[in-house]
Protein backbone atom coordinates (compact mmCIF):
# COMPACT_ATOMS: atom_id res chain seq x y z
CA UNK A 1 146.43 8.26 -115.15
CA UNK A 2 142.87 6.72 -114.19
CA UNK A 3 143.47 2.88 -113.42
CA UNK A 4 139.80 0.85 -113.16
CA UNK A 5 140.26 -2.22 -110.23
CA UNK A 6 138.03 -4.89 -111.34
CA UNK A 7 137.69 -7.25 -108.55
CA UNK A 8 136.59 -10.95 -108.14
CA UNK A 9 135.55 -11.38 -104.95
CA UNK A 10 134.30 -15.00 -105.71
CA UNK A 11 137.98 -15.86 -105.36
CA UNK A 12 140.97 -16.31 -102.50
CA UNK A 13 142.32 -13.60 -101.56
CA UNK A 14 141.36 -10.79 -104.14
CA UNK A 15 140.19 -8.47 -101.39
CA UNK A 16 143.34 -8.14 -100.19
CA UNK A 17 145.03 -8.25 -103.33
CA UNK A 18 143.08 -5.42 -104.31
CA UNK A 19 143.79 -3.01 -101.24
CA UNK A 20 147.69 -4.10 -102.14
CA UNK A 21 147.51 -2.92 -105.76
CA UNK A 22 145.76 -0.15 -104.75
CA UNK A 23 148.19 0.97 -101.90
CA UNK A 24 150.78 0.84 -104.53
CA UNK A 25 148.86 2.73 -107.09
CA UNK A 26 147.96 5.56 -105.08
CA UNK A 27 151.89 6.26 -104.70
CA UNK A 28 152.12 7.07 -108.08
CA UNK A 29 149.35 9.46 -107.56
CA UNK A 30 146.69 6.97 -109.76
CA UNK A 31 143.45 7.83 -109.86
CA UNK A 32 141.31 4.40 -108.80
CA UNK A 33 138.10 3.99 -110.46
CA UNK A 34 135.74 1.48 -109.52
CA UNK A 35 132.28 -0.33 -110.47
CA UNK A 36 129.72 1.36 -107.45
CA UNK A 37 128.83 -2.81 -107.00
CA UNK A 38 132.38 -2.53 -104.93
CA UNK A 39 131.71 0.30 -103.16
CA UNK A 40 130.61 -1.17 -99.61
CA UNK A 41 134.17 -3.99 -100.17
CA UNK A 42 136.36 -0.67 -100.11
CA UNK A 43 135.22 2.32 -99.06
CA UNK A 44 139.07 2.67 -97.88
CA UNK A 45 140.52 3.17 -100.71
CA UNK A 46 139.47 6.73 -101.82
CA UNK A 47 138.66 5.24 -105.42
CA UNK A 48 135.37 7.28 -107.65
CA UNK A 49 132.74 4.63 -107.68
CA UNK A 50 131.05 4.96 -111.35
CA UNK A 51 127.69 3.52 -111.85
CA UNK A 52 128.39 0.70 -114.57
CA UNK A 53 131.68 -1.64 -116.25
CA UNK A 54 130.55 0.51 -119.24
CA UNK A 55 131.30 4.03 -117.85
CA UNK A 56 134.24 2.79 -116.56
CA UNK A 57 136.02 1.67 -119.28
CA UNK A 58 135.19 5.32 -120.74
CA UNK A 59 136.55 6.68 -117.97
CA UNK A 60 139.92 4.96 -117.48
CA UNK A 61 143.23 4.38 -119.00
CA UNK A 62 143.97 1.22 -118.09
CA UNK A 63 142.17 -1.94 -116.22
CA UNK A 64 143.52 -4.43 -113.95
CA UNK A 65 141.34 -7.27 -113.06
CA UNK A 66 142.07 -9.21 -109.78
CA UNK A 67 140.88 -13.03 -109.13
């Protein structure tokens, strides 16, 4: 299953909210997708960096916003 992260960054905490979700994710073998915008915020987390919110709603199954 391809899971996009969407995160705020504007707000408390979702930085680390994020890696958290993602942690848990990845144990279910989830594939992360990502905007490319987040890409220097998490290099970490082994997620495919697309280029736009567009292509990644195409891409994924589900989103999960955070913030």
């Amino acid at each position: 299953m391809k899971i996009a992260l969407i995160p705020n960054l504007t707000k408390k905490n979702a930085k680390y909210q994020t890696e958290r979700i993602a942690q848990v994710l990845r144990r279910f073998e989830t594939e992360l997708l990502m905007n490319s915008a987040d890409r220097e915020s998490f290099p970490q987390l082994g997620a495919a960096f697309l280029g736009s919110e567009e292509e990644l709603f195409q891409e994924c199954d589900a989103v999960i916003s955070v913030g």
